[in-house]
PDB file of N, CA and C in Angstrom:
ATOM      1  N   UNK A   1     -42.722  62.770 -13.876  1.00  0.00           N
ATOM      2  CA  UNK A   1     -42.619  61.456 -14.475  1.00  0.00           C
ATOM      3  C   UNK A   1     -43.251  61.499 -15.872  1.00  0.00           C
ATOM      4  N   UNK A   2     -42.544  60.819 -16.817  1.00  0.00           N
ATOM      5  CA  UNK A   2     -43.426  60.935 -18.328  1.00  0.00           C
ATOM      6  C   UNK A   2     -44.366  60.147 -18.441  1.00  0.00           C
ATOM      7  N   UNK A   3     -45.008  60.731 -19.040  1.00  0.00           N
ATOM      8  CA  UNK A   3     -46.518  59.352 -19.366  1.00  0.00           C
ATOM      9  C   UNK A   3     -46.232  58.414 -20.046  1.00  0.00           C
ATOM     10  N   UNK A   4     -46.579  57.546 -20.234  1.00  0.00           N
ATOM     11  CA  UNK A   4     -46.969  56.217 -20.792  1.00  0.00           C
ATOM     12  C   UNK A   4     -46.532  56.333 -22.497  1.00  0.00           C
ATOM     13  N   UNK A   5     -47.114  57.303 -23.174  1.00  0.00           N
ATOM     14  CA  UNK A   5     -47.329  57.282 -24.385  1.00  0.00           C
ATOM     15  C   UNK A   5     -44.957  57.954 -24.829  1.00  0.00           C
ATOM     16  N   UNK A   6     -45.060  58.923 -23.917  1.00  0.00           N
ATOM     17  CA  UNK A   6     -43.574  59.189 -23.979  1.00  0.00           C
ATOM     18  C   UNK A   6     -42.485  58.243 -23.758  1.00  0.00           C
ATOM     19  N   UNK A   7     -42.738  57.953 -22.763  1.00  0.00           N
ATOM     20  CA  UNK A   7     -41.874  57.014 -22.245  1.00  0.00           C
ATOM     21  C   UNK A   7     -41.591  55.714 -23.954  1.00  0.00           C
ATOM     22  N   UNK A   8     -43.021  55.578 -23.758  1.00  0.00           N
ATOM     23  CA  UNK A   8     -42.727  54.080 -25.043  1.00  0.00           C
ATOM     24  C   UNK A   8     -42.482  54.926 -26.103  1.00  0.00           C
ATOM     25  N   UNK A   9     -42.547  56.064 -26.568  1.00  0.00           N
ATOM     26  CA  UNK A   9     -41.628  56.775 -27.750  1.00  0.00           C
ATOM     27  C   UNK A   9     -40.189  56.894 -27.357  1.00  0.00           C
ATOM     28  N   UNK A  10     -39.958  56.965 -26.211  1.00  0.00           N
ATOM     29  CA  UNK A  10     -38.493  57.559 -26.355  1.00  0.00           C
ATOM     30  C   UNK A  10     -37.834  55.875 -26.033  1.00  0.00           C
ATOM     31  N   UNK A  11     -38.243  54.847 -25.861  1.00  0.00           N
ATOM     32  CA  UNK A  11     -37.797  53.536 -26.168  1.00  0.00           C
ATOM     33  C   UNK A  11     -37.681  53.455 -27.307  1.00  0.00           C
ATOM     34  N   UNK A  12     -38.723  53.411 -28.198  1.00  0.00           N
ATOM     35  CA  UNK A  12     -38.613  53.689 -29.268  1.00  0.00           C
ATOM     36  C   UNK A  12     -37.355  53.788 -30.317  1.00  0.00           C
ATOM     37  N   UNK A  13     -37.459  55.174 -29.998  1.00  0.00           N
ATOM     38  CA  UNK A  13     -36.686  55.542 -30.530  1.00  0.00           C
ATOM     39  C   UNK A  13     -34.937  54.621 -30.358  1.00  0.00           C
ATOM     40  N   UNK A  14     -35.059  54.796 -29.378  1.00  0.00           N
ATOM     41  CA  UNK A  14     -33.135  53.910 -28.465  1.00  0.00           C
ATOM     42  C   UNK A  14     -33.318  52.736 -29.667  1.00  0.00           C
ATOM     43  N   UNK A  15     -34.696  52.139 -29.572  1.00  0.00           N
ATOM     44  CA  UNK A  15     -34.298  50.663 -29.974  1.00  0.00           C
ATOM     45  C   UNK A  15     -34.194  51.068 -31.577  1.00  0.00           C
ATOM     46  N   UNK A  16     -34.594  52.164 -32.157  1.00  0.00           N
ATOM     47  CA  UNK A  16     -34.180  52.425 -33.331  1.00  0.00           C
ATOM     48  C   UNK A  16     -33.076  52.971 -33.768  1.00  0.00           C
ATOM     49  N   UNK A  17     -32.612  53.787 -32.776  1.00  0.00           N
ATOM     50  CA  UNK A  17     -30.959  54.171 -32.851  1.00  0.00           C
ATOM     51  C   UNK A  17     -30.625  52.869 -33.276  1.00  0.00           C
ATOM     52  N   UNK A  18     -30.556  52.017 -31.979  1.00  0.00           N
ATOM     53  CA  UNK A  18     -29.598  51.021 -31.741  1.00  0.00           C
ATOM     54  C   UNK A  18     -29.840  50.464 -33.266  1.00  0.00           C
ATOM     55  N   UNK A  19     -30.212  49.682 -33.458  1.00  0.00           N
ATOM     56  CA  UNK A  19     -30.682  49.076 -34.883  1.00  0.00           C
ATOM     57  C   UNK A  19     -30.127  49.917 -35.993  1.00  0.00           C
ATOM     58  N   UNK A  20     -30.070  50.772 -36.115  1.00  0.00           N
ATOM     59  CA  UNK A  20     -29.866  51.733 -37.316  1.00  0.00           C
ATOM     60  C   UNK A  20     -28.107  51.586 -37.255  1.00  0.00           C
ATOM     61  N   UNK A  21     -27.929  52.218 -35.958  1.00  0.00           N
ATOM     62  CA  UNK A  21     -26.006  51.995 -35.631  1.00  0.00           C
ATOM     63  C   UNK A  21     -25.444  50.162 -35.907  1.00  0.00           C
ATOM     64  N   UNK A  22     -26.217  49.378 -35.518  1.00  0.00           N
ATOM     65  CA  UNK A  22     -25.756  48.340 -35.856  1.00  0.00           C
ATOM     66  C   UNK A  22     -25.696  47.953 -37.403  1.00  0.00           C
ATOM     67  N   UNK A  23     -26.865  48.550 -38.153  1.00  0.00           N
ATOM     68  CA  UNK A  23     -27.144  47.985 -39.661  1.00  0.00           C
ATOM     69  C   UNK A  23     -25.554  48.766 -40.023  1.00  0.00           C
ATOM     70  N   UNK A  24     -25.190  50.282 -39.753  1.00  0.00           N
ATOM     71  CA  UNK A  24     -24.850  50.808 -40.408  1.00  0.00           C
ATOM     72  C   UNK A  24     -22.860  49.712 -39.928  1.00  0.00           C
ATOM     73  N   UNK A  25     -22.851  49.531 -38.901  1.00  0.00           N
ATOM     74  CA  UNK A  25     -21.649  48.643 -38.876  1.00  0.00           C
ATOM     75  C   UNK A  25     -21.229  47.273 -39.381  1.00  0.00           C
ATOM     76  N   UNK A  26     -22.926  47.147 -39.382  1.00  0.00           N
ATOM     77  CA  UNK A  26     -22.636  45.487 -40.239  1.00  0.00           C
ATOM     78  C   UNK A  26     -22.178  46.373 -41.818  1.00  0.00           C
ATOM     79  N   UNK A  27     -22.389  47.395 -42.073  1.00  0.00           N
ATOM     80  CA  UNK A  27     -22.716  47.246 -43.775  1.00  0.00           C
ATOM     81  C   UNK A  27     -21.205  48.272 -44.258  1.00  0.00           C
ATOM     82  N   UNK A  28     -20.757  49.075 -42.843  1.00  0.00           N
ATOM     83  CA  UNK A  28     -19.157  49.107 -43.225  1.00  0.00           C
ATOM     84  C   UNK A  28     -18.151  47.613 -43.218  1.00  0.00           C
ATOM     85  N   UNK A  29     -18.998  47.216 -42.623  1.00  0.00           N
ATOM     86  CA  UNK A  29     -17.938  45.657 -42.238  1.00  0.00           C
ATOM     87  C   UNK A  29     -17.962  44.644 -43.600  1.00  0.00           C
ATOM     88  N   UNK A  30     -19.108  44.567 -44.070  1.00  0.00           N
ATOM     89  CA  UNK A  30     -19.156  44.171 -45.149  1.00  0.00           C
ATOM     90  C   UNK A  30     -18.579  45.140 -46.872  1.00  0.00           C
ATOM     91  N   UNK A  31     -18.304  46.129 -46.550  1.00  0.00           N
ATOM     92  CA  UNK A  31     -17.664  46.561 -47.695  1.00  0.00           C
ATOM     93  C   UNK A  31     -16.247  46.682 -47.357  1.00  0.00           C
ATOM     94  N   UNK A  32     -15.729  46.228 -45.706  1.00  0.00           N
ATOM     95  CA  UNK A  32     -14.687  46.371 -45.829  1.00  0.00           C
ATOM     96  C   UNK A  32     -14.166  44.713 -46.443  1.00  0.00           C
ATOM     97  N   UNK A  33     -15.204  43.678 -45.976  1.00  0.00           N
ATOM     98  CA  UNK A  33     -14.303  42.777 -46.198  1.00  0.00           C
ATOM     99  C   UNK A  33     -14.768  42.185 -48.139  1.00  0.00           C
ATOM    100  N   UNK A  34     -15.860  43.282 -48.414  1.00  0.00           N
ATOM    101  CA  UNK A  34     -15.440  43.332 -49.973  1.00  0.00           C
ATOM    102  C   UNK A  34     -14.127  43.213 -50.577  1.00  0.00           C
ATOM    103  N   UNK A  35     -13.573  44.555 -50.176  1.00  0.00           N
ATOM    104  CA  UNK A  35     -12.422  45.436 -50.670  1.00  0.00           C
ATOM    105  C   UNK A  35     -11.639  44.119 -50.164  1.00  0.00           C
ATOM    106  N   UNK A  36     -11.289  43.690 -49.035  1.00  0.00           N
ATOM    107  CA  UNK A  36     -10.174  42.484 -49.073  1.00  0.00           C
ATOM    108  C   UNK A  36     -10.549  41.670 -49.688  1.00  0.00           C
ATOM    109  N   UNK A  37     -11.985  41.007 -50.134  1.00  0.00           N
ATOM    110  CA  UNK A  37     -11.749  39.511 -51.187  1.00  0.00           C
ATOM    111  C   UNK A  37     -11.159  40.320 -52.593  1.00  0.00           C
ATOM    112  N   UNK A  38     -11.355  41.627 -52.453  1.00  0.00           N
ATOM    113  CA  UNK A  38     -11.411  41.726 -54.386  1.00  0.00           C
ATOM    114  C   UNK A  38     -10.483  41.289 -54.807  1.00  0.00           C
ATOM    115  N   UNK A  39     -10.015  40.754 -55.848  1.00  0.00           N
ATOM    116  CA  UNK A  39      -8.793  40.305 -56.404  1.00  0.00           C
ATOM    117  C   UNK A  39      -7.984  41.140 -56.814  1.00  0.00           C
ATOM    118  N   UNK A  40      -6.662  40.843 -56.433  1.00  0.00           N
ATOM    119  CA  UNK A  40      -5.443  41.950 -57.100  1.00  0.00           C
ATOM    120  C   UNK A  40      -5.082  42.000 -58.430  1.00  0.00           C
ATOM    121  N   UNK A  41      -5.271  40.978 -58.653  1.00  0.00           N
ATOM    122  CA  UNK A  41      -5.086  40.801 -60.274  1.00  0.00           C
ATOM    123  C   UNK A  41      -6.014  40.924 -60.983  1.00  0.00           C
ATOM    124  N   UNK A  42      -6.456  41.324 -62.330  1.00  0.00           N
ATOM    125  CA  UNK A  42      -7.627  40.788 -63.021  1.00  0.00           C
ATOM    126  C   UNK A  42      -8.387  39.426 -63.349  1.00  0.00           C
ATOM    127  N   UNK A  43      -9.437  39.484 -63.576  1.00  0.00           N
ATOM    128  CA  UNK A  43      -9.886  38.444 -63.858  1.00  0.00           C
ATOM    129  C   UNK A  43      -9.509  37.656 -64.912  1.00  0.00           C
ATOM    130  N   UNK A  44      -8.971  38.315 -65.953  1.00  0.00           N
ATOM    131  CA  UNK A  44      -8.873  37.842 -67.220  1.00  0.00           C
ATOM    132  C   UNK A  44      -7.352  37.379 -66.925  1.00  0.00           C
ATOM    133  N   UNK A  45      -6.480  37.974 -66.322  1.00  0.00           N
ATOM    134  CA  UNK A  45      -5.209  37.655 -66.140  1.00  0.00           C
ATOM    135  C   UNK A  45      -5.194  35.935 -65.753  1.00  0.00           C
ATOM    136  N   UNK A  46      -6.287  35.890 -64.542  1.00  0.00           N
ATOM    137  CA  UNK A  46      -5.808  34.654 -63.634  1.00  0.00           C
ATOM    138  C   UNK A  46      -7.146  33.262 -64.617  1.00  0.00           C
ATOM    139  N   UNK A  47      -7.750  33.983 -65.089  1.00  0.00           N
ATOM    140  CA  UNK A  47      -8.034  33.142 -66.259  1.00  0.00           C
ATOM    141  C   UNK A  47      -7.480  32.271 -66.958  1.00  0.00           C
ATOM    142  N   UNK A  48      -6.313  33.354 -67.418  1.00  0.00           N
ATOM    143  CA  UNK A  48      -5.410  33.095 -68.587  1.00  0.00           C
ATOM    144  C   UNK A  48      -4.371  31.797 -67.565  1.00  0.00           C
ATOM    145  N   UNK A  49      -3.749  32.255 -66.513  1.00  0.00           N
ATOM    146  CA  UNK A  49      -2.764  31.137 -65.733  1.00  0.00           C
ATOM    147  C   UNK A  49      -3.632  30.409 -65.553  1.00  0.00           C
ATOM    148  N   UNK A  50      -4.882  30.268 -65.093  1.00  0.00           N
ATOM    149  CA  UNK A  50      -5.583  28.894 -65.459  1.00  0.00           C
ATOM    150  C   UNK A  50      -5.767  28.010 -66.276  1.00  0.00           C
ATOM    151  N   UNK A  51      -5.636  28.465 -67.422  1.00  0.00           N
ATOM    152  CA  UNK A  51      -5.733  28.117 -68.656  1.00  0.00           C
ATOM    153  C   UNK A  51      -4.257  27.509 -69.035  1.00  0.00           C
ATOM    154  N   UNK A  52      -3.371  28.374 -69.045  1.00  0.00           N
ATOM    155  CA  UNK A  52      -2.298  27.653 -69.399  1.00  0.00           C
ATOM    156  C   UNK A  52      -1.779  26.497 -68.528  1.00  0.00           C
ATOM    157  N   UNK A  53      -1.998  26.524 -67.239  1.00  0.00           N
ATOM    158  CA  UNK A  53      -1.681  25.650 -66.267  1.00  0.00           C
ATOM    159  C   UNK A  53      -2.701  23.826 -66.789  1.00  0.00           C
ATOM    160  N   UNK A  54      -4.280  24.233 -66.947  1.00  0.00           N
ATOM    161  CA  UNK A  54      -4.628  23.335 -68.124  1.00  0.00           C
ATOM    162  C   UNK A  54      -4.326  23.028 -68.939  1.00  0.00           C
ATOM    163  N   UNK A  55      -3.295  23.406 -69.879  1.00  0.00           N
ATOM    164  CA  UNK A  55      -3.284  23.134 -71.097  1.00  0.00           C
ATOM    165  C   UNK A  55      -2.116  22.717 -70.293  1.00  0.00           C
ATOM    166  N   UNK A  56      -1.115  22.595 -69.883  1.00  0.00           N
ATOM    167  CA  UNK A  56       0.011  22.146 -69.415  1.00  0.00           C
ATOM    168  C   UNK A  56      -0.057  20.696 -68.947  1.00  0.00           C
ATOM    169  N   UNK A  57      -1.314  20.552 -68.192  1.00  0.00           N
ATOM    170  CA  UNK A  57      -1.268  19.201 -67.604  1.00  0.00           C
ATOM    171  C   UNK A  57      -2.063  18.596 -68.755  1.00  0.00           C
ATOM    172  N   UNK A  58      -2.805  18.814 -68.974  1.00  0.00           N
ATOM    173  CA  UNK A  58      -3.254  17.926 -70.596  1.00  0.00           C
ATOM    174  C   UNK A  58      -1.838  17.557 -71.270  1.00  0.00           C
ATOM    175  N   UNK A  59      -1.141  17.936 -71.638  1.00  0.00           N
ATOM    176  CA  UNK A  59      -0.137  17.763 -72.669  1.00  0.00           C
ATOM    177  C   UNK A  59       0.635  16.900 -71.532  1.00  0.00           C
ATOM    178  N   UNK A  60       0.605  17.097 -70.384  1.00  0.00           N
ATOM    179  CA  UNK A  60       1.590  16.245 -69.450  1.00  0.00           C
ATOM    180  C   UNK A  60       0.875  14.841 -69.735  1.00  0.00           C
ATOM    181  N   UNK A  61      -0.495  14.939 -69.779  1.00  0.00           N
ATOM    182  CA  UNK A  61      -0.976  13.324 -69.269  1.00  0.00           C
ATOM    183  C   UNK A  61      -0.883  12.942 -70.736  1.00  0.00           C
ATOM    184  N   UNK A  62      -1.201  13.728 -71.818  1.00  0.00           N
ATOM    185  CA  UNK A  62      -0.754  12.861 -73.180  1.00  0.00           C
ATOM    186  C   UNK A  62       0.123  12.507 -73.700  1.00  0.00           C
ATOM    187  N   UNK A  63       1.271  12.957 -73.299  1.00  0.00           N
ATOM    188  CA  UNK A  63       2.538  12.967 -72.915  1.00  0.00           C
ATOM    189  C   UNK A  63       2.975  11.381 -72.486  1.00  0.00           C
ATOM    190  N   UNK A  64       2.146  11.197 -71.297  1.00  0.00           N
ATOM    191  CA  UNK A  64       2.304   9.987 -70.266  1.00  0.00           C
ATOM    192  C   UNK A  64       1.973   8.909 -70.946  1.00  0.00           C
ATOM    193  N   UNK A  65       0.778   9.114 -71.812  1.00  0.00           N
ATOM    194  CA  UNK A  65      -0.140   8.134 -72.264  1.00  0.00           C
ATOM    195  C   UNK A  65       0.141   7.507 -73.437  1.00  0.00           C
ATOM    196  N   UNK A  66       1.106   8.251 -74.572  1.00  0.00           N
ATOM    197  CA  UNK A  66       1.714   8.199 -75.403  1.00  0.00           C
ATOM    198  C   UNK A  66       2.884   7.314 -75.674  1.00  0.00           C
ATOM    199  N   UNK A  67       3.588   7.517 -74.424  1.00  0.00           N
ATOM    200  CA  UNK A  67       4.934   6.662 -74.219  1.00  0.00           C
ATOM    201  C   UNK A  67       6.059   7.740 -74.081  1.00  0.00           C
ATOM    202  N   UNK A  68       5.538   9.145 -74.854  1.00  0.00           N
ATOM    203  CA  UNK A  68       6.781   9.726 -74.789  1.00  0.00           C
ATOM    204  C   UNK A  68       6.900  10.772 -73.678  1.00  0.00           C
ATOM    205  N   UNK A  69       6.748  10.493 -72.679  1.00  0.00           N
ATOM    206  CA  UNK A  69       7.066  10.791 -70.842  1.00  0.00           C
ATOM    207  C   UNK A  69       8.896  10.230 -70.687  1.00  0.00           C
ATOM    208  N   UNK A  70       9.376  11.166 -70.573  1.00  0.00           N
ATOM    209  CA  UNK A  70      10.729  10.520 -69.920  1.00  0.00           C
ATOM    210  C   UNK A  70      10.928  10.186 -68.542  1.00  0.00           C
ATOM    211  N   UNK A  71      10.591   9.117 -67.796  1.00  0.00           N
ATOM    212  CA  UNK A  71      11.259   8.425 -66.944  1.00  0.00           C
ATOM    213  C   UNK A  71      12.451   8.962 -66.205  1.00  0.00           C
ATOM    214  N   UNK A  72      12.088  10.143 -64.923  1.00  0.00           N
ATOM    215  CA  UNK A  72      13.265  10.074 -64.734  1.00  0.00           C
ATOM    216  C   UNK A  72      13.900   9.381 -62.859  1.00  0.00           C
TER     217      UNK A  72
END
């Protein structure tokens, strides 16, 4: 039978495996679901369709506000 002092090392240890195997799955899991948020496009790209999509509805509502909106 192991003594006292073994026994609680080789717990030990398990509960440090265990812990170590879990960190290391949380921290593939998290770079996997990095890689899926990253964006496909650039940043500067979807910037830019932001931007123009702003500038689009500005000119729509001054447009509106103006009178010269065509009614259809």
């Amino acid at each position: 039978m192991a003594s006292l002092p073994e026994k609680f090392r080789h717990e030990q240890r398990e509960t440090y495996t265990k812990k170590y195997r879990d960190s290391l799955h949380d921290n593939t899991s998290r770079e996997v679901l990095d890689k899926l948020l990253e964006p496909t496009t650039p940043i500067s790209a979807v910037a830019h369709q932001r931007y123009e999509a702003l500038e689009k509805a500005v000119k729509d509502v001054c447009d509106r506000s103006s009178g010269r909106y065509s009614k259809r």
